[in-house]
Protein backbone atom coordinates (compact mmCIF):
# COMPACT_ATOMS: atom_id res chain seq x y z
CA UNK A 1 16.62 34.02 30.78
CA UNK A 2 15.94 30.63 30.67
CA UNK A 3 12.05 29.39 32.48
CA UNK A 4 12.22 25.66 33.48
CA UNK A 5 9.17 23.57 34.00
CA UNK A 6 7.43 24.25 37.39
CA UNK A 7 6.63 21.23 40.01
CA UNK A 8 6.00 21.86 43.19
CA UNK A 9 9.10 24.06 45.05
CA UNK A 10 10.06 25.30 41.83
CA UNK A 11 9.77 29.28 41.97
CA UNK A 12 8.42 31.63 40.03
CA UNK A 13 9.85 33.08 37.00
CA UNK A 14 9.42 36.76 36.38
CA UNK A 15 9.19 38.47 33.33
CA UNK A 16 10.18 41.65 31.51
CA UNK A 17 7.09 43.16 30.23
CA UNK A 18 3.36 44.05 30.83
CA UNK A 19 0.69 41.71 30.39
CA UNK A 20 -3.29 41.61 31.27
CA UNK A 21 -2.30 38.43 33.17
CA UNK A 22 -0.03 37.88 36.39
CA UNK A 23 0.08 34.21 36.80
CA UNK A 24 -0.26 31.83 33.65
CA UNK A 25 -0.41 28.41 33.94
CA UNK A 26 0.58 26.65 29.99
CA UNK A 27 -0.41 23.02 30.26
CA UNK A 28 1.65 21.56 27.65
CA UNK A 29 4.42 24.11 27.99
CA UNK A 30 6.79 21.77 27.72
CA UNK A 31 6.11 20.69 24.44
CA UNK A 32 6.49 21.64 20.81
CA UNK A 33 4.26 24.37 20.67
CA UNK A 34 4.75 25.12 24.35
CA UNK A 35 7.85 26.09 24.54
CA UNK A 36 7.36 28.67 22.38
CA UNK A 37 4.96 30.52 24.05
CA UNK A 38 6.38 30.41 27.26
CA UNK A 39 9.68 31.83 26.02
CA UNK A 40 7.12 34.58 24.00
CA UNK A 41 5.72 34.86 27.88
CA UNK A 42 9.36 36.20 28.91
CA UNK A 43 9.13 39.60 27.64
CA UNK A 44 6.31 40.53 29.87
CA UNK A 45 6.89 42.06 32.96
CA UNK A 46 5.07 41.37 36.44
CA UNK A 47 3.48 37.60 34.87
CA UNK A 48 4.62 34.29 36.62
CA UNK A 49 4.51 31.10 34.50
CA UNK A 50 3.96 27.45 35.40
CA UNK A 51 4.46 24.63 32.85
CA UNK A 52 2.79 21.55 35.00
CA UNK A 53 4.76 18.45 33.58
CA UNK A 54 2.96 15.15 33.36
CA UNK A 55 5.33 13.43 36.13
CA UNK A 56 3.47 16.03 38.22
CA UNK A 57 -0.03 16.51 37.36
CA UNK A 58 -1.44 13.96 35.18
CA UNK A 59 -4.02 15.85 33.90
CA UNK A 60 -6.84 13.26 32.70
CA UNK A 61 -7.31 12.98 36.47
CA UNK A 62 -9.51 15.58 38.44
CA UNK A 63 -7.69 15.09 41.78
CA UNK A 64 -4.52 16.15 39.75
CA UNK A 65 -6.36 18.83 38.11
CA UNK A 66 -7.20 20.32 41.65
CA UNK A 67 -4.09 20.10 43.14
CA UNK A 68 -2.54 21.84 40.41
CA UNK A 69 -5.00 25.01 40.56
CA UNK A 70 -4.59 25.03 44.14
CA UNK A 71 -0.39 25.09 43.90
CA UNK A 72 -0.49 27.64 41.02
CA UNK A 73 -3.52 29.79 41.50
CA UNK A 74 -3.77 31.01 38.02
CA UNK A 75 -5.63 34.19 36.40
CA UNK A 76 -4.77 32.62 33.11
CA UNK A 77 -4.78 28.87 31.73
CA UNK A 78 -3.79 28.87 28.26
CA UNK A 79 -4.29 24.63 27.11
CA UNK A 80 -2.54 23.15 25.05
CA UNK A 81 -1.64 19.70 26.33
CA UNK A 82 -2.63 16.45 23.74
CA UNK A 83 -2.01 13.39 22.98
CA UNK A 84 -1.05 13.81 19.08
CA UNK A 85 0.53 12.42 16.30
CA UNK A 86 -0.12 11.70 12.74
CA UNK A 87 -2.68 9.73 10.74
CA UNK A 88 -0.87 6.46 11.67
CA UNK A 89 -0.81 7.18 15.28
CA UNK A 90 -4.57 8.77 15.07
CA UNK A 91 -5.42 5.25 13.45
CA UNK A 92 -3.11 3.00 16.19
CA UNK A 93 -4.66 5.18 19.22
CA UNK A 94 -8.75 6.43 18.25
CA UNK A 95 -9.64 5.52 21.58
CA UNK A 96 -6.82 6.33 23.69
CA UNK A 97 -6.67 9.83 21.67
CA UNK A 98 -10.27 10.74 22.61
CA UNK A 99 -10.56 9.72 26.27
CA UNK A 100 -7.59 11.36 26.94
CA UNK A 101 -8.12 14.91 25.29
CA UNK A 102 -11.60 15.10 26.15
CA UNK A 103 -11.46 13.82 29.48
CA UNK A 104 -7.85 16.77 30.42
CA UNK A 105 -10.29 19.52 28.52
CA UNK A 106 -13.19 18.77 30.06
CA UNK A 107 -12.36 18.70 33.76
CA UNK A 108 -9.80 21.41 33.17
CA UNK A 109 -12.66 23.94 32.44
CA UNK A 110 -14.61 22.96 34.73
CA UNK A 111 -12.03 23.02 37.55
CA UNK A 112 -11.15 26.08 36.21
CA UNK A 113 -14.41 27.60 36.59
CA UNK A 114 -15.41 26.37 39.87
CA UNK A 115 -11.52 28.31 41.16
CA UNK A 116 -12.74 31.38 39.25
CA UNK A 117 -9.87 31.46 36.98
CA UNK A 118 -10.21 34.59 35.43
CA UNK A 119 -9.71 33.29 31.87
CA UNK A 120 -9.25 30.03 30.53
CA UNK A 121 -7.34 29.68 26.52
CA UNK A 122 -8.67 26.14 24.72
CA UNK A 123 -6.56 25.35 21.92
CA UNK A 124 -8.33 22.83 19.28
CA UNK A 125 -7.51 21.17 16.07
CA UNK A 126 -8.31 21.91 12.87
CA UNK A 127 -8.89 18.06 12.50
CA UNK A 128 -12.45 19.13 14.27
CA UNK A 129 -13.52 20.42 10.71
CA UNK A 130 -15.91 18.49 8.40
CA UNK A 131 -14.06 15.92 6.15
CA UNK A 132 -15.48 17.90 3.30
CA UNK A 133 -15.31 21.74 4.11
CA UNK A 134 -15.40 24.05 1.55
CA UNK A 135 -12.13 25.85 1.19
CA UNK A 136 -10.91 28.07 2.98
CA UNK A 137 -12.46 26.92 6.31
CA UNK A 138 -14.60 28.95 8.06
CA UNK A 139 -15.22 29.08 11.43
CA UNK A 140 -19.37 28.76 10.80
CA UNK A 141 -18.64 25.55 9.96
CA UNK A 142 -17.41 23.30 11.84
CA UNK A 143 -20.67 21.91 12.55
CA UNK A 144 -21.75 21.02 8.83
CA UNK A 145 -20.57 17.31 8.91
CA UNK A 146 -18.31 14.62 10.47
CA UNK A 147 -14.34 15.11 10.36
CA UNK A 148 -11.58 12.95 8.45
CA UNK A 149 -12.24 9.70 10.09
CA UNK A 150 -8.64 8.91 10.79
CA UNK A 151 -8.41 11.78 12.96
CA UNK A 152 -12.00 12.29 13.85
CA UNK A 153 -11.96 11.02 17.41
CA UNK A 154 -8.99 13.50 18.21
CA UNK A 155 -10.63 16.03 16.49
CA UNK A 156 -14.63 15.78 18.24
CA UNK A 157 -12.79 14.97 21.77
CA UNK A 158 -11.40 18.84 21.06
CA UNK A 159 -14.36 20.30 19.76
CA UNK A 160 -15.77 19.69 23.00
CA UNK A 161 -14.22 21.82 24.74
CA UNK A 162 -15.99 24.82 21.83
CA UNK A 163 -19.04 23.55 22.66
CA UNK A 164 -18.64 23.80 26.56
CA UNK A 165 -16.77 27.07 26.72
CA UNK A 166 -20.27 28.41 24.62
CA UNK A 167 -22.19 27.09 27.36
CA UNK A 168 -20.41 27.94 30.46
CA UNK A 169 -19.68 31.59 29.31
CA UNK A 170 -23.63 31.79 28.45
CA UNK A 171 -24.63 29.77 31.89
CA UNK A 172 -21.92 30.85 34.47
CA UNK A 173 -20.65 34.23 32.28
CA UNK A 174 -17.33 32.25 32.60
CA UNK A 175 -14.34 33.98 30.04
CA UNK A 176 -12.69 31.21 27.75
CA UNK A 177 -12.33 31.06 24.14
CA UNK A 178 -11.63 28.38 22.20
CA UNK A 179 -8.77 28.94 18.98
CA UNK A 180 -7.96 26.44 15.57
CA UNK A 181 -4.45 25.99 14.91
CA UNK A 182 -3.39 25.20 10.96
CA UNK A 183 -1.10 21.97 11.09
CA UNK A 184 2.29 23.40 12.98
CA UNK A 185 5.74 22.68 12.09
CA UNK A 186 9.26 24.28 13.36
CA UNK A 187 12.25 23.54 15.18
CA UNK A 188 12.11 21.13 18.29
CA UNK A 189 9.25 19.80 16.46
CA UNK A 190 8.47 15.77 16.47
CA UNK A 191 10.97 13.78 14.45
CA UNK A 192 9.82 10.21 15.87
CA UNK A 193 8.54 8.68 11.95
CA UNK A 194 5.76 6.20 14.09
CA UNK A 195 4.56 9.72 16.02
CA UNK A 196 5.55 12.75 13.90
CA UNK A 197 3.37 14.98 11.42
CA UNK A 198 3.96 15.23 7.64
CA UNK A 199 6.61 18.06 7.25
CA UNK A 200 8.88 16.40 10.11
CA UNK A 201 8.59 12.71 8.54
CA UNK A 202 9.21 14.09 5.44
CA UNK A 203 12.36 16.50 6.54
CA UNK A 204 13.67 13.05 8.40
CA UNK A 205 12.93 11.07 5.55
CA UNK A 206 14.89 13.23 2.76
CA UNK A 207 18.06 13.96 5.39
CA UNK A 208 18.91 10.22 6.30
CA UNK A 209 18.10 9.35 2.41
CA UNK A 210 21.09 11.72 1.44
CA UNK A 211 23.30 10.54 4.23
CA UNK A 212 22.61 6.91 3.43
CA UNK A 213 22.93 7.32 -0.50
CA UNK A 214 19.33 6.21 -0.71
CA UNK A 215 17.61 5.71 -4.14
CA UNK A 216 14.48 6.80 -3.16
CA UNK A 217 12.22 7.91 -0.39
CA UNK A 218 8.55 6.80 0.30
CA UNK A 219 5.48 8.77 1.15
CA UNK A 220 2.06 8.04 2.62
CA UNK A 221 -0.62 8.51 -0.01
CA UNK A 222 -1.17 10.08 -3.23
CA UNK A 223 0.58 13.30 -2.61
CA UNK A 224 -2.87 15.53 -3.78
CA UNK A 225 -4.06 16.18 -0.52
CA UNK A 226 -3.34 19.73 0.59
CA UNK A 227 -2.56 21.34 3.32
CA UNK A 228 -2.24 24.46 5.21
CA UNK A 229 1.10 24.75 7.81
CA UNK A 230 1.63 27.36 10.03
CA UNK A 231 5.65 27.95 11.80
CA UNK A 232 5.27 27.32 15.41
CA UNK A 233 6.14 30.74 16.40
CA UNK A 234 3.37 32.46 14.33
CA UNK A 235 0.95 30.48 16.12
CA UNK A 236 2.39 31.47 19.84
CA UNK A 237 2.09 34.86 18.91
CA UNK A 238 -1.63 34.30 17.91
CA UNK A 239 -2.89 32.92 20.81
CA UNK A 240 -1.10 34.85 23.03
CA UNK A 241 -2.64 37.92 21.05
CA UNK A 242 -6.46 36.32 21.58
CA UNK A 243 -5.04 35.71 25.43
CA UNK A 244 -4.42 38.92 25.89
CA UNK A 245 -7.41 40.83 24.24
CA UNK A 246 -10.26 38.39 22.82
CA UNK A 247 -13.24 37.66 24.77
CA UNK A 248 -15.88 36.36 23.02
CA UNK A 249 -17.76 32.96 22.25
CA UNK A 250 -16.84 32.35 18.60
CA UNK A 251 -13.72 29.72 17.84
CA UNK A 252 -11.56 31.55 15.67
CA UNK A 253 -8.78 29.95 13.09
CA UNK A 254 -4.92 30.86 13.41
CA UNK A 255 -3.59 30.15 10.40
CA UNK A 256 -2.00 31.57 7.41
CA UNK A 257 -5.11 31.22 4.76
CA UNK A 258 -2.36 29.83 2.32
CA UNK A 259 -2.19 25.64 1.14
CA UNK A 260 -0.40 23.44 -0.26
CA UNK A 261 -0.14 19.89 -1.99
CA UNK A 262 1.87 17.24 -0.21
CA UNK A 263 3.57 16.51 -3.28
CA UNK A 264 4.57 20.03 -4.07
CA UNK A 265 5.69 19.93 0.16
CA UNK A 266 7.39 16.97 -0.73
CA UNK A 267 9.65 18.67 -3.53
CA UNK A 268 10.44 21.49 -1.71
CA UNK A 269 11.86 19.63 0.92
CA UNK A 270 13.86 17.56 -1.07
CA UNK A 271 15.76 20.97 -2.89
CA UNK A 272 15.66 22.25 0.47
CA UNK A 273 17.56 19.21 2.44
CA UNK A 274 19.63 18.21 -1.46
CA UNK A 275 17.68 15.23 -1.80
CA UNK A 276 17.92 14.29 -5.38
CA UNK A 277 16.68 10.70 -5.45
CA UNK A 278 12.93 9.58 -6.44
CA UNK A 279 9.76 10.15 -4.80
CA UNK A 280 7.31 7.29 -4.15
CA UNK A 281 4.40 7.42 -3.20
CA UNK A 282 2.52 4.90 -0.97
CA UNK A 283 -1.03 4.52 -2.95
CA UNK A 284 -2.27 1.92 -0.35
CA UNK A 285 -1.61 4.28 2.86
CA UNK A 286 -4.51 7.04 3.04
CA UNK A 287 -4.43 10.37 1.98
CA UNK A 288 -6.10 12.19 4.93
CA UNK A 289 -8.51 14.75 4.50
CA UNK A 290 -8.69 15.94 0.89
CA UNK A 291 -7.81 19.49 1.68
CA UNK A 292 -7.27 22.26 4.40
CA UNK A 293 -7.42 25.91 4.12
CA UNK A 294 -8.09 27.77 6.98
CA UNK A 295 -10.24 31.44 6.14
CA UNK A 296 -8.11 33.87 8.51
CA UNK A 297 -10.38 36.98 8.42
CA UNK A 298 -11.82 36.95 12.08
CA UNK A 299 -8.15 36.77 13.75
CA UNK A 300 -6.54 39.76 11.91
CA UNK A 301 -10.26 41.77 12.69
CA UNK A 302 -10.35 40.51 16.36
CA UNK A 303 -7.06 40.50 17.70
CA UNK A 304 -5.01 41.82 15.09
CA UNK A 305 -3.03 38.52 14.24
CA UNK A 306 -1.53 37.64 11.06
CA UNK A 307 1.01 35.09 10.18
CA UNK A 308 4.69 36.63 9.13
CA UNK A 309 7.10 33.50 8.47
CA UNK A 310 6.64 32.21 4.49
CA UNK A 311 6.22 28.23 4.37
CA UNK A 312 10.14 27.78 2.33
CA UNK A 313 11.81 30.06 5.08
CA UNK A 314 9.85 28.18 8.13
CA UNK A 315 10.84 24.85 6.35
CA UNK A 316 14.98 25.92 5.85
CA UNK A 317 14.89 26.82 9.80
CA UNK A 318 13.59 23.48 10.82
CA UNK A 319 16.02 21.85 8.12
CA UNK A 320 18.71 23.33 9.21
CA UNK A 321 17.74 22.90 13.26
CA UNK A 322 16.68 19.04 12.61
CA UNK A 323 20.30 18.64 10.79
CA UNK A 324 22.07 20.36 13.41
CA UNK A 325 20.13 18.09 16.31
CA UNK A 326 20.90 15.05 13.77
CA UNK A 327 25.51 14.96 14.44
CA UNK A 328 26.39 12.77 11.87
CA UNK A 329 23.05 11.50 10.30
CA UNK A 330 22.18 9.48 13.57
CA UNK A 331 18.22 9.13 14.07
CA UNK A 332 16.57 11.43 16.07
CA UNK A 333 13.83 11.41 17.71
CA UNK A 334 12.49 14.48 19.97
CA UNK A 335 9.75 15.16 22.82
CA UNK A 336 6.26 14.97 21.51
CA UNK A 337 4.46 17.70 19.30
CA UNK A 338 2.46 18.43 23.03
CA UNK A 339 3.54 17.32 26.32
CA UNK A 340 0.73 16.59 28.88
């Protein structure tokens, strides 16, 4: 069965199997991440889903906000609706990225609360963590300095939302819980080079090289930052495991606990995608934060989650998706990473 974004005089889509939640509203369920969980939303029975799109409900607007809870009446809002994109677009948009993101979290909770939504799912970044974290991150702390600066606005206007689901479950006993995503990739992913993240650019990068008979491909950086990347589909399974069952006030990571260097990424994409030219690196464009390695114990104690798809099998499904998107080598660029 296919579920459609929902706008007012859409229906509602059933499901096929139980879950603690009737009606779910997934702000952002039309994008990258999105998508998935709504179609992981299809195997329970009894729910109704609504993925608001932005032509609907913009949702940096309160009156918006409102009219949405009143057309939907939700139990559940899982968020995940951003404005995103990689270090260039972090540095082309600091301002735009943190009004925006902190103003839709903000007002979303607290709309939320004042409907008596039963639950409400934040989903943050792990851009929110300290430029300098120990390895692997843990949860504890994210308060222990100031993030990446590239990406810190993005990353502080999400932490917010931590910070006020503490305080409005200890003030109004209101039920959200706040979650920290490793860096996704997977199919449907975005392949735009000024928006996209690193594995996309890099798959895009190594594909039209080998069409074009390219020389050479260039990277951002010096290729020893590291990184941790979780498939898509591993994370909708997380958070709709913490949906379902976790209910406390501590953020917890979703992530695989594994990293890797970009330049190692960078090879294995080029075997994967027969890219056999040279690699060169951009020593002038920044590296990002140094490293990221996300400690993983509290979701497999809490809620049971653990990631299943290895990094090189993740990367040959969206290689071989992106290729099969890409007829003939022509550019391609998809929906954003999140869709407000």
């Amino acid at each position: 069965m296919t579920i459609h974004s929902w706008s007012p005089g859409n229906t509602y889509v059933q499901m096929n199997e139980t879950f603690p939640y009737k009606r779910v509203v997934v702000t952002g369920g039309a994008g990258f991440l999105g998508r998935f969980i709504v179609k992981r939303l299809q195997s329970y029975a009894g729910a109704e889903v609504f993925a608001p799109r932005s032509a609907d409900y913009n949702l940096v607007e309160t009156t918006d906000i409102r009219r949405l809870l009143k057309d939907t009446c939700p139990d559940l809002i899982i968020h995940l609706a951003a404005v995103v994109g990689g270090i260039g677009a972090n540095q082309k948009n600091p301002g735009k990225f943190f009004y925006e993101n902190l103003m839709m979290g903000v007002q979303l909770i607290e709309q939320s609360r004042l409907e008596g939504i039963k639950k409400f799912v934040a989903v943050g970044t792990v851009c929110a963590y300290p430029k300098f974290t120990p390895t692997p991150f843990r949860e504890d702390d994210l308060w222990n300095g100031y993030p990446e600066e590239t990406n810190a606005p993005y990353g502080l206007a999400k932490k917010m939302m931590l910070v006020q689901s503490q305080s409005y479950r200890e003030q109004y006993g209101f039920n959200s819980i706040f979650l920290l995503p490793a860096n996704l990739y997977g199919p449907g992913d975005n392949f735009d080079l000024e928006s996209s993240h690193v594995i996309p650019a890099l798959i895009r990068k190594c594909v039209e090289a080998r069409e074009n008979g390219a020389a050479f491909v260039e990277a951002w950086g010096t290729g020893n930052a590291s990184r941790e990347f979780l498939y898509v589909d591993d994370c909708a399974d997380g958070i709709l495991r913490a949906a379902a069952t976790y209910n406390e006030s501590e953020p917890v990571n979703i992530g695989t606990g594994s990293e890797i260097r970009i330049s190692a990424l960078l090879e294995m994409i080029a075997r994967l995608t027969r890219f056999e030219g040279e690699i060169r690196w951009q020593h002038d464009k920044p590296d990002g934060q140094p490293r990221r390695r996300l400690d993983v114990t509290r979701a497999l104690e809490k809620f049971g989650f653990q990631a299943q798809v290895p990094l090189e099998e993740g990367l040959r499904r969206t290689i071989d998706w992106y290729e099969s998107q890409a007829v003939g080598g022509a550019k391609l660029a998809v929906s954003q990473s999140h869709e407000a």
